[in-house]
C-alpha atoms as a PDB file:
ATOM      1  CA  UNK A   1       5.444  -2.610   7.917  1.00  0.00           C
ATOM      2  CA  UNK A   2       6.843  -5.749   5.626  1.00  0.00           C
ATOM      3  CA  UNK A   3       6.397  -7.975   8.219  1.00  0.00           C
ATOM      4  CA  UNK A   4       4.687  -9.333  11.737  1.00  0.00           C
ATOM      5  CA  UNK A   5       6.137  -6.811  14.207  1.00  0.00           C
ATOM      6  CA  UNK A   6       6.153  -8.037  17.755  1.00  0.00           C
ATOM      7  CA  UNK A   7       4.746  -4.236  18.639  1.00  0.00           C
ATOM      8  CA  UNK A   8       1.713  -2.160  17.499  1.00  0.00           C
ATOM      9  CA  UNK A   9       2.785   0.902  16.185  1.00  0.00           C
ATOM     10  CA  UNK A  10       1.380   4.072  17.123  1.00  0.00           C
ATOM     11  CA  UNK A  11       2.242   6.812  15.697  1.00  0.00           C
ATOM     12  CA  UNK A  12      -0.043  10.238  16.575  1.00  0.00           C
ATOM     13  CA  UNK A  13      -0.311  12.129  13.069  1.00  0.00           C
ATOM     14  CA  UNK A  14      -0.134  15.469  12.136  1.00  0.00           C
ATOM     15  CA  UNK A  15      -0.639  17.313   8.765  1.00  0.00           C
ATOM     16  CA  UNK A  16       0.279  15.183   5.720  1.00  0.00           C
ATOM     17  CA  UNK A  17      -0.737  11.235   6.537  1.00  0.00           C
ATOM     18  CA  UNK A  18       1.222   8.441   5.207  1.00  0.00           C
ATOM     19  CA  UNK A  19      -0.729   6.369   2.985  1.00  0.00           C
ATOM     20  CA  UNK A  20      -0.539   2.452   3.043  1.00  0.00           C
ATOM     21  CA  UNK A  21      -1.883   0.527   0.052  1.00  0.00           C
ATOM     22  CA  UNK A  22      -1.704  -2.731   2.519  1.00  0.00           C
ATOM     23  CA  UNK A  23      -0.158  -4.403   5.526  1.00  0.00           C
ATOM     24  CA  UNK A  24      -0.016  -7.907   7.201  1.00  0.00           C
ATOM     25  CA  UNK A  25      -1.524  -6.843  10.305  1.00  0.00           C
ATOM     26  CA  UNK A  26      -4.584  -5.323  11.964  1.00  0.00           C
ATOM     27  CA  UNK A  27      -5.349  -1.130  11.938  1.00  0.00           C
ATOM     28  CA  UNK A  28      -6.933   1.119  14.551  1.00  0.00           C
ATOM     29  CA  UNK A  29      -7.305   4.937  13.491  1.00  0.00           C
ATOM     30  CA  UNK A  30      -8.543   7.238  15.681  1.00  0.00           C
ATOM     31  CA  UNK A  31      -9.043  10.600  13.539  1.00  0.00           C
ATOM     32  CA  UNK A  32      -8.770  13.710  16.271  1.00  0.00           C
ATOM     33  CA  UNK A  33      -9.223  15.949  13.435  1.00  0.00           C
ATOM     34  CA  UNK A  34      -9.926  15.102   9.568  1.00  0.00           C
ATOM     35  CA  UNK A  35     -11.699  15.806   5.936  1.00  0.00           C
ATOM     36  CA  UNK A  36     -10.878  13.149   3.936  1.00  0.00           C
ATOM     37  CA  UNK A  37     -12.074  10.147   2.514  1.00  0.00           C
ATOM     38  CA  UNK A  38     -11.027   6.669   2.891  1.00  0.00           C
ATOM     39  CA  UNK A  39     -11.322   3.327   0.376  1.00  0.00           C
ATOM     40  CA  UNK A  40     -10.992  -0.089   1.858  1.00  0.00           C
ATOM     41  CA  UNK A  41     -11.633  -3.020   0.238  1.00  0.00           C
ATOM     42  CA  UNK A  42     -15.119  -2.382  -1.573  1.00  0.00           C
ATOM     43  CA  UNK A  43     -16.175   0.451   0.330  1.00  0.00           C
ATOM     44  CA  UNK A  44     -15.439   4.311   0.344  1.00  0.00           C
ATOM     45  CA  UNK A  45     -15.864   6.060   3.909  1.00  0.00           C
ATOM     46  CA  UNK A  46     -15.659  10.161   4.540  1.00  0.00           C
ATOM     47  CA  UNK A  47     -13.757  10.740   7.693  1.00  0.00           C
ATOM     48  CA  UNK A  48     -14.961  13.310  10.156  1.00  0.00           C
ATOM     49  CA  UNK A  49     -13.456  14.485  13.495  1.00  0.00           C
ATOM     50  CA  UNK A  50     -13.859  11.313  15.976  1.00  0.00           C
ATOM     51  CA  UNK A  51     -14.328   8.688  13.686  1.00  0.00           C
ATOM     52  CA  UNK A  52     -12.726   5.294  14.661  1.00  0.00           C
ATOM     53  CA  UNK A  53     -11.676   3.172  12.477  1.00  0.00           C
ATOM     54  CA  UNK A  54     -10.837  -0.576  12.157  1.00  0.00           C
ATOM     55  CA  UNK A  55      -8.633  -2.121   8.928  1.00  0.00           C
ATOM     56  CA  UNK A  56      -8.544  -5.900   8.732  1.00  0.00           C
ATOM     57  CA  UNK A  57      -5.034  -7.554   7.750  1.00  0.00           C
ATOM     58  CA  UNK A  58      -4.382  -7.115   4.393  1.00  0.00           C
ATOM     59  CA  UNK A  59      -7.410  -5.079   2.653  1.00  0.00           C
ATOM     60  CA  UNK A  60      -6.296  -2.604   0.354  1.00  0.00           C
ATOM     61  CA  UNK A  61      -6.941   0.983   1.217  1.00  0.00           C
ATOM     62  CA  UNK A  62      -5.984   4.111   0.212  1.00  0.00           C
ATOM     63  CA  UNK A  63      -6.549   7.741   1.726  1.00  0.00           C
ATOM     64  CA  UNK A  64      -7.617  10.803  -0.088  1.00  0.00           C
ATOM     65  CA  UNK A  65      -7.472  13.431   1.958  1.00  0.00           C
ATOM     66  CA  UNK A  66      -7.856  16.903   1.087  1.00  0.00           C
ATOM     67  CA  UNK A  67      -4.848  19.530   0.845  1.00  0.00           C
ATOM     68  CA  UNK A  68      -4.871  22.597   3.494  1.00  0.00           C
ATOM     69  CA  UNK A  69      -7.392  21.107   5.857  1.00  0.00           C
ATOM     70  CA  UNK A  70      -6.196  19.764   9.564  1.00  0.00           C
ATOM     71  CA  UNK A  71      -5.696  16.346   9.770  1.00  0.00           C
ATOM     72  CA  UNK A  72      -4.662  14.703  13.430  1.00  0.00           C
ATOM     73  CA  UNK A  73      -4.751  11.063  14.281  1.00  0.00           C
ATOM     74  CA  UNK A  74      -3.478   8.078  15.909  1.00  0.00           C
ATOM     75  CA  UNK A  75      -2.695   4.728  14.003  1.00  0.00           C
ATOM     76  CA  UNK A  76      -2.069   1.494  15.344  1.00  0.00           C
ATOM     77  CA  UNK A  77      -1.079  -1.533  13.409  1.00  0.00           C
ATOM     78  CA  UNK A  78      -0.784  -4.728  15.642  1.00  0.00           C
ATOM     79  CA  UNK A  79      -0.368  -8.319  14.670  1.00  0.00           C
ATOM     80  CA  UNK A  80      -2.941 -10.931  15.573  1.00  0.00           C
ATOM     81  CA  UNK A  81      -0.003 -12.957  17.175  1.00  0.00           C
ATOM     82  CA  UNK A  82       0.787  -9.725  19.393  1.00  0.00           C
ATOM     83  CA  UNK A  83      -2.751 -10.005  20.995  1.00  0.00           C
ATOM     84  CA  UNK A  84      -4.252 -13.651  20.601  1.00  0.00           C
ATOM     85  CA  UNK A  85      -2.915 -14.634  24.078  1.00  0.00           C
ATOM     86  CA  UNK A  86      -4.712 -12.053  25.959  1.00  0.00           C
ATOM     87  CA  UNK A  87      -7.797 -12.172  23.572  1.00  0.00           C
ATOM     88  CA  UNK A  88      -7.716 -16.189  24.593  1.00  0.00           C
ATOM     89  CA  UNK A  89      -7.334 -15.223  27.822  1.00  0.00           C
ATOM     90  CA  UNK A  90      -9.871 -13.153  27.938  1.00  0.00           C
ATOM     91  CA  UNK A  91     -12.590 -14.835  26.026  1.00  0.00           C
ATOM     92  CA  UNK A  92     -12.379 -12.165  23.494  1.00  0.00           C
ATOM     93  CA  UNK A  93     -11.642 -13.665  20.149  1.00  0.00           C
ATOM     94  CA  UNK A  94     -14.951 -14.113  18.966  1.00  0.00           C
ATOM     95  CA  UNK A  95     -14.809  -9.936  19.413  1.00  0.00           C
ATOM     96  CA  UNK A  96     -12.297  -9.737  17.154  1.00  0.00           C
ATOM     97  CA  UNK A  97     -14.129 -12.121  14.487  1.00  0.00           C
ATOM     98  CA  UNK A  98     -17.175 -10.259  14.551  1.00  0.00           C
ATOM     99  CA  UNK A  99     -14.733  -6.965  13.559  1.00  0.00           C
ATOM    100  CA  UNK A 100     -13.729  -8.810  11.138  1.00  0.00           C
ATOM    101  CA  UNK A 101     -15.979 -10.256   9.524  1.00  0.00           C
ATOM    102  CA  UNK A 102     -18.931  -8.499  10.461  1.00  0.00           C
ATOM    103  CA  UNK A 103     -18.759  -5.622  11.651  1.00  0.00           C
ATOM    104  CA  UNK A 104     -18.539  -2.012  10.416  1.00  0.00           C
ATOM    105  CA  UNK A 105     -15.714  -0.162   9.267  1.00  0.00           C
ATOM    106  CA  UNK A 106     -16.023   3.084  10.925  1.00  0.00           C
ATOM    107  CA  UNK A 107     -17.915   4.293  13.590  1.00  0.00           C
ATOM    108  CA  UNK A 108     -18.626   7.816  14.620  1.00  0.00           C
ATOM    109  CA  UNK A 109     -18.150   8.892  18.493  1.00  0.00           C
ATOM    110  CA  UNK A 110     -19.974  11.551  20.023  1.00  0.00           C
ATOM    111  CA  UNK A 111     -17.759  14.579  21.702  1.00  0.00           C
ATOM    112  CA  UNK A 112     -18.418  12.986  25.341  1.00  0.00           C
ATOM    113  CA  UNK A 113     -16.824   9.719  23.793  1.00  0.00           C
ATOM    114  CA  UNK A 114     -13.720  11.074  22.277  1.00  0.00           C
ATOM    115  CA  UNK A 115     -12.391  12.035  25.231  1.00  0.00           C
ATOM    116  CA  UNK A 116     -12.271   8.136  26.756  1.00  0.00           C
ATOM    117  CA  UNK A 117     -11.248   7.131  23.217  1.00  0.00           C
ATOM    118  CA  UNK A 118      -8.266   9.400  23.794  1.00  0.00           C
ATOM    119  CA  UNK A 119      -7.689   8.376  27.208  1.00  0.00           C
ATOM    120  CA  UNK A 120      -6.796   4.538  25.870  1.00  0.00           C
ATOM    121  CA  UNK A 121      -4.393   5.729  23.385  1.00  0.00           C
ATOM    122  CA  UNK A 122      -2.801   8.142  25.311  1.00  0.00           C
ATOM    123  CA  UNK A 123      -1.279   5.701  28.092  1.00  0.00           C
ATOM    124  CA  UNK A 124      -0.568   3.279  25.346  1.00  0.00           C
ATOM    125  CA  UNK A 125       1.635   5.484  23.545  1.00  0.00           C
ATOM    126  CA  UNK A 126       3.381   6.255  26.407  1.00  0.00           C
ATOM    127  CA  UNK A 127       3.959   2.407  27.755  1.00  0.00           C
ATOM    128  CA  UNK A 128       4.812   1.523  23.802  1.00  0.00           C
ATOM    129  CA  UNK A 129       7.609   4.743  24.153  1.00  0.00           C
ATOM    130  CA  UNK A 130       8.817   2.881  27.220  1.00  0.00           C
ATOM    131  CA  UNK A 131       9.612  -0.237  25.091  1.00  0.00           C
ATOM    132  CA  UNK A 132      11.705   1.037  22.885  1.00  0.00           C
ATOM    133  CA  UNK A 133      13.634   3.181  25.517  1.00  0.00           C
ATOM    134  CA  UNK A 134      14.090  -0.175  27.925  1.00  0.00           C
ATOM    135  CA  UNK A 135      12.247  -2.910  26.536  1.00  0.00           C
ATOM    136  CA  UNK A 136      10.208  -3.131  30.357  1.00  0.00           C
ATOM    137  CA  UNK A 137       8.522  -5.781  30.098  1.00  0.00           C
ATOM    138  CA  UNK A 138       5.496  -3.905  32.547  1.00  0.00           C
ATOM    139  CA  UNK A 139       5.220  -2.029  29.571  1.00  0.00           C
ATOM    140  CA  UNK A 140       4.694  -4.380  27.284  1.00  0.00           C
ATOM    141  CA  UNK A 141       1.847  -5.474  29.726  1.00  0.00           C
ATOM    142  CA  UNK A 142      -0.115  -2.492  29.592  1.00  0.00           C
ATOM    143  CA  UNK A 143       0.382  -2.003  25.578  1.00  0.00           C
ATOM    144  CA  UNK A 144      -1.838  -4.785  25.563  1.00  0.00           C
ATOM    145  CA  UNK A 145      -4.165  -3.941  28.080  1.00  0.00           C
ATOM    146  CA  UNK A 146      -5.036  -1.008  26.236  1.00  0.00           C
ATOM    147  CA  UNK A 147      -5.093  -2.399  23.158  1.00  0.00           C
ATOM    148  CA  UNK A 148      -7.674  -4.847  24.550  1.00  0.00           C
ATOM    149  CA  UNK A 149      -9.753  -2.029  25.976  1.00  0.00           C
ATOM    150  CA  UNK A 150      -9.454  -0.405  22.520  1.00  0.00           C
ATOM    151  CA  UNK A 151     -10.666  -3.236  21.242  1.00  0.00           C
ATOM    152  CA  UNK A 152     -13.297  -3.453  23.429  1.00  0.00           C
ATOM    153  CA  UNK A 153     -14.442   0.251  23.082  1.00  0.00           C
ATOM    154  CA  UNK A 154     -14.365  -0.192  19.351  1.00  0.00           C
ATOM    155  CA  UNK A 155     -17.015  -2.959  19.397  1.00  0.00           C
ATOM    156  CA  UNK A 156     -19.273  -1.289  21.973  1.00  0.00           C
ATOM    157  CA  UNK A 157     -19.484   1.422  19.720  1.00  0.00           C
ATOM    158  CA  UNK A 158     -19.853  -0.314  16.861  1.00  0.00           C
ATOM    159  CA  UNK A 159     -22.760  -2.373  17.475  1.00  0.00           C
ATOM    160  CA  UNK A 160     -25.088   0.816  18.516  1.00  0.00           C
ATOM    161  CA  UNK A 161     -24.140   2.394  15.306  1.00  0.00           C
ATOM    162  CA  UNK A 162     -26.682   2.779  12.316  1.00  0.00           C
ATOM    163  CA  UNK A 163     -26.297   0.646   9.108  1.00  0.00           C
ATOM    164  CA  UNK A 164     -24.148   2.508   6.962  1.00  0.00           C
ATOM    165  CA  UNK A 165     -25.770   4.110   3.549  1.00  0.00           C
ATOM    166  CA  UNK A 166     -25.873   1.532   0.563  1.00  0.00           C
ATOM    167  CA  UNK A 167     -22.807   1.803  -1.551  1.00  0.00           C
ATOM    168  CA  UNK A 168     -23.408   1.465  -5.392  1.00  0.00           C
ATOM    169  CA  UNK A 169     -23.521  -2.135  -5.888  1.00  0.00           C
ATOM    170  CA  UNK A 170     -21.294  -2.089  -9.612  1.00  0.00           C
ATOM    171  CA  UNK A 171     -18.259  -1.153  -7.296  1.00  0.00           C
ATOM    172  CA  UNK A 172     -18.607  -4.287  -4.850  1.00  0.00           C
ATOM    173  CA  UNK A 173     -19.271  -6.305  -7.598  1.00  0.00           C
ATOM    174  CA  UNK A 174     -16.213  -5.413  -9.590  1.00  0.00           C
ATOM    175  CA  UNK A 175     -14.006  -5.827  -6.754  1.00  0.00           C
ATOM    176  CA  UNK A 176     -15.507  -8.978  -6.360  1.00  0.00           C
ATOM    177  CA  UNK A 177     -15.142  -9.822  -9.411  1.00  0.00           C
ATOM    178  CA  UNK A 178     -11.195  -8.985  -9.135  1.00  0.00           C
ATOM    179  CA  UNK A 179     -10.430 -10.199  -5.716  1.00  0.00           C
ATOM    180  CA  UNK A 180     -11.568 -14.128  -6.989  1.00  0.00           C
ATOM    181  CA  UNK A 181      -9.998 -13.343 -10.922  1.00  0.00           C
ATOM    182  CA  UNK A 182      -6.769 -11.714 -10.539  1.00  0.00           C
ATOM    183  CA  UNK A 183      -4.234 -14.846 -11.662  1.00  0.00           C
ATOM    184  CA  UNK A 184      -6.342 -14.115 -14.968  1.00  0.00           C
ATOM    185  CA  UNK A 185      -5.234 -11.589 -17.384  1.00  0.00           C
ATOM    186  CA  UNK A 186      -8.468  -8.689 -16.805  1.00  0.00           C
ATOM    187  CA  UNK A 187      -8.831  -5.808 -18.722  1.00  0.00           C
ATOM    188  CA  UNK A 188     -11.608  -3.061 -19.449  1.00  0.00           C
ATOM    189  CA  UNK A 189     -13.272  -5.035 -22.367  1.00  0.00           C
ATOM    190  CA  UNK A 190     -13.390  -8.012 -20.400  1.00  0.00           C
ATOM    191  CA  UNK A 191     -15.475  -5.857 -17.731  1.00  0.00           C
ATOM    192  CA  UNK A 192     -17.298  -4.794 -20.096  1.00  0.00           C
ATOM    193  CA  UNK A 193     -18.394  -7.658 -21.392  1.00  0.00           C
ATOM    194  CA  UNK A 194     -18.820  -9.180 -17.834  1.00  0.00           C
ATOM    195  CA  UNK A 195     -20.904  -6.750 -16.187  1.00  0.00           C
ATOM    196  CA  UNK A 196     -22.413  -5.007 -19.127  1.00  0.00           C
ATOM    197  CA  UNK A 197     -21.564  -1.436 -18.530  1.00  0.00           C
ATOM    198  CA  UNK A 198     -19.646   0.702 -20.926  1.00  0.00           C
ATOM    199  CA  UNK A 199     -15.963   0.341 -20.105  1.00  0.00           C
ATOM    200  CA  UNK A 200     -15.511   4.058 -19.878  1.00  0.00           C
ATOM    201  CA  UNK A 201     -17.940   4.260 -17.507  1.00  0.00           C
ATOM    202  CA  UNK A 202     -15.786   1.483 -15.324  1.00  0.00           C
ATOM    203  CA  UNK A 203     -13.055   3.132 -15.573  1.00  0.00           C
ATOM    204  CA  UNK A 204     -14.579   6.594 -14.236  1.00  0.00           C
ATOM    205  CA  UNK A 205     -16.343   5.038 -11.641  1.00  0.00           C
ATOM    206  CA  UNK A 206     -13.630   3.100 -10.276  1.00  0.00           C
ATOM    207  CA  UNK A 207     -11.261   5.937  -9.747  1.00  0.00           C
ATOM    208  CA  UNK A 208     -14.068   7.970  -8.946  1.00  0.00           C
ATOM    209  CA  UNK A 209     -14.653   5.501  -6.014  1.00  0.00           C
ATOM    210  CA  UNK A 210     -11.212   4.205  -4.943  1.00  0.00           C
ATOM    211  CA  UNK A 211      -9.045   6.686  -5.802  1.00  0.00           C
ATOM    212  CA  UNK A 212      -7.100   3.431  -7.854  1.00  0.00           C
ATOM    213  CA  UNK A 213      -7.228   2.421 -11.886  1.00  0.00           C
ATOM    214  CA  UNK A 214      -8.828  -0.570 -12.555  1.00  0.00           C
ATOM    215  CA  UNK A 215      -4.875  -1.616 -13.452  1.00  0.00           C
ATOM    216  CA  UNK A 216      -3.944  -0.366 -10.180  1.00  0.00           C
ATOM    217  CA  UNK A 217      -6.179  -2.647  -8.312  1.00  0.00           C
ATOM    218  CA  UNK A 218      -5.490  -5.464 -10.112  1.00  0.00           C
ATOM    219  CA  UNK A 219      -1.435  -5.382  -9.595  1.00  0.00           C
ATOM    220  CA  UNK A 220      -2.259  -4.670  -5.961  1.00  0.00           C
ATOM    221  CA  UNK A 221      -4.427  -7.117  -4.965  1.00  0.00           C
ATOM    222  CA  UNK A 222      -1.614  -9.689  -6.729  1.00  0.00           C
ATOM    223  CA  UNK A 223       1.179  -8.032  -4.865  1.00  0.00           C
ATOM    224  CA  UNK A 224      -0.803  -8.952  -1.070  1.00  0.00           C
ATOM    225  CA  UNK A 225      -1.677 -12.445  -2.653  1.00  0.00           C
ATOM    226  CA  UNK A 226       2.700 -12.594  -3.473  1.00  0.00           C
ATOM    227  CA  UNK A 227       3.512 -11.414   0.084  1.00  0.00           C
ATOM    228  CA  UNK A 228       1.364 -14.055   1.856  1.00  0.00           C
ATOM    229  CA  UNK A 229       2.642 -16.655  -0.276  1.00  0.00           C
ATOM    230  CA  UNK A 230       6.275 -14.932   0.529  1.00  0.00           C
ATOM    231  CA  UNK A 231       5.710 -14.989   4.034  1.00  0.00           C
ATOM    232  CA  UNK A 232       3.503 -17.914   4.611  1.00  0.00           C
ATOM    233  CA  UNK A 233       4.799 -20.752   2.521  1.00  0.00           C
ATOM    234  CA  UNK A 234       8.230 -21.553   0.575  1.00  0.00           C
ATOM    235  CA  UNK A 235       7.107 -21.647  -2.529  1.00  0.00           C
ATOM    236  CA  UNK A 236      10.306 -20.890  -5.054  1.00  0.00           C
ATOM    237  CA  UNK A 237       9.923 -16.921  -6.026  1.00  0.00           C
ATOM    238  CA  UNK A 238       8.862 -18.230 -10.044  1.00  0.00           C
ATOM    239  CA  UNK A 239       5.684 -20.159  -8.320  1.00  0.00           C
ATOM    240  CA  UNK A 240       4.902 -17.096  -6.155  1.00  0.00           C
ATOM    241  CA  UNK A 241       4.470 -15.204  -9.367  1.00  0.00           C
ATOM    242  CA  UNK A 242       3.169 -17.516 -11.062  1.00  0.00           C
ATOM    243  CA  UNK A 243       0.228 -18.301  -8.381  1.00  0.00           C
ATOM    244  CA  UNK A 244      -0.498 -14.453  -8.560  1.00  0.00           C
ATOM    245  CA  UNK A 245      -1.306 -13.600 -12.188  1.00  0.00           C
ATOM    246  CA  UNK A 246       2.302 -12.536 -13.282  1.00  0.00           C
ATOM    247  CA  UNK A 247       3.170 -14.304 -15.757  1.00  0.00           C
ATOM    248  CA  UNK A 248       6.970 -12.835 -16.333  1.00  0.00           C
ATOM    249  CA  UNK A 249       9.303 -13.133 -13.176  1.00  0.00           C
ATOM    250  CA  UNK A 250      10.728  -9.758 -14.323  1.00  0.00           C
ATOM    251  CA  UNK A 251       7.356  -8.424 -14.417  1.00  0.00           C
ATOM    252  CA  UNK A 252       6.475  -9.727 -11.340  1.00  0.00           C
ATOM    253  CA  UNK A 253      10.316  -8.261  -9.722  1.00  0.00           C
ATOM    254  CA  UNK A 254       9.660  -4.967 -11.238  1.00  0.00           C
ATOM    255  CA  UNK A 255       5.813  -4.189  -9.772  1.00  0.00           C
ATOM    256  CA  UNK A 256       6.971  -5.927  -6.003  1.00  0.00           C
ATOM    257  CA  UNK A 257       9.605  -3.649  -6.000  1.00  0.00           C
ATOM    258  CA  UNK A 258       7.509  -0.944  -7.026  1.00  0.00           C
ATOM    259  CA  UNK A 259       5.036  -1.272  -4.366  1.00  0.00           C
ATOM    260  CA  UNK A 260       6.848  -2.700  -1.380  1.00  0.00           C
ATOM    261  CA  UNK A 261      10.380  -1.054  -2.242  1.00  0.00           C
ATOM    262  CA  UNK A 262      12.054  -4.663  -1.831  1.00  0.00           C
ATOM    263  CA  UNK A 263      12.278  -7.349  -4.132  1.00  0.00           C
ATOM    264  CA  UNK A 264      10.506 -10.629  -2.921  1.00  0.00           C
ATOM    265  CA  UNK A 265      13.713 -12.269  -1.746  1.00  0.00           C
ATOM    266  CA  UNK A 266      14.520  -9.672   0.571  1.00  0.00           C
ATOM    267  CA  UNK A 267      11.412  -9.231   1.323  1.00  0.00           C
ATOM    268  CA  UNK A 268      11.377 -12.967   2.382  1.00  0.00           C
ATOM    269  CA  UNK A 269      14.310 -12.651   4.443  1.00  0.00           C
ATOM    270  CA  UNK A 270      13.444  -9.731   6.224  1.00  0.00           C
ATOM    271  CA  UNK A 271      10.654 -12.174   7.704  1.00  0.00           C
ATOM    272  CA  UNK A 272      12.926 -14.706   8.848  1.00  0.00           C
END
């Protein structure tokens, strides 16, 4: 998705999943059946069968998931305009806050709990189907009534589960570390030097726990800064760069068109 879509999407996987690095909207997974693994943001998460999972606007994740093994889900990606009426309606903002900002990542549903999990997205395929057959407005209705229960179900679950197991502590702090230094040049030696670990060492534990290079990270975390400043401001395309850590606009063409397979103007215009 390169933009705010007026829909979730919801598309029930099987086999081979698509892998986003990033998106300007909000993620529910619902894994039916899965082995894989999962990096978002500063944390790495194995998936089981009936793990939920929430992805807030714009973290970087990547899926690793393991060849020959079944792999069934549903994905939706909704913006935070497409709900905020009903969540204000509702008095249900502050839920989606706490998701964000607080609360966990995945959570893990027992067998008896799948089923009503199931039951939500189910309907909601089926009403979203109807939109893009007619455009019903009904339809539209009850795509966000069962995104709200979603919603809803997500948190219940979420605040019952236990605290998650402590992830190693170098990882969070060099994607810290990143995430508030990337209009700087970075490199190993600089890490090095910053946290005092050998650079090799950086290097193998960052891939080992994000499944990206250290160089990889870096040019994507720029390339969500570029697209918010693409679709959030009118900044000329040289400033966008510029504000981002790319200090060549053909540079900076060459990588956005690498990883969002436009080049910032269209990808400016296709938001308009």
């Amino acid at each position: 998705m390169t933009g705010p879509h007026p829909f979730p999407s919801v598309i029930p996987m099987n086999g081979k999943p698509v892998i986003h690095h990033y998106h300007n909207a909000f993620e529910f997974d619902f894994f039916v059946k899965a082995d894989l693994e999962i990096f978002v943001r500063d944390n790495k998460y194995t998936i089981s069968d009936g793990d939920f999972f929430f992805i807030n606007e714009y973290d970087i994740h990547r899926i690793f998931y393991r060849p020959n093994r079944a792999y069934a889900r549903y994905v939706i990606n909704f913006s935070k305009d497409f709900i905020k009426d009903v969540l204000r309606g509702t008095g249900l903002e502050p839920a989606l806050e706490w998701m964000v900002t607080q609360g966990p990542r995945k959570v893990e549903t027992k067998p008896e709990q799948r089923s009503k999990v199931i039951s939500l997205f189910d309907p909601l395929v089926k009403a979203y189907d109807q939109i893009l057959q007619t455009g019903d407005p009904l339809a539209q209705a009850k795509v966000k009534l069962y995104l709200l229960l979603l919603l809803i179900q997500f948190k219940e679950l979420a605040e019952v589960q236990p605290p998650p197991a402590a992830d190693n502590p170098h990882i969070k702090g060099l994607i810290r570390y990143i995430d508030e230094n990337y209009v700087n040049p970075i490199t190993l030696d600089q890490l090095q030097k910053e946290f005092r670990l050998s650079k090799y060492y950086i290097s193998h534990l960052f891939k080992e726990t994000t499944h990206f290079t250290v160089f990889e990270y870096v040019l994507n975390r720029r390339i969500v800064e570029a697209k918010k400043l693409l679709e959030h401001t009118e900044l000329p395309i040289i400033q966008v760069a510029m504000s981002c850590g790319f200090n060549n606009l053909q540079h900076f063409y060459r990588i956005f068109q690498r990883y969002v397979n436009q080049t910032p103007l269209q990808y400016r215009k296709g938001l308009r």
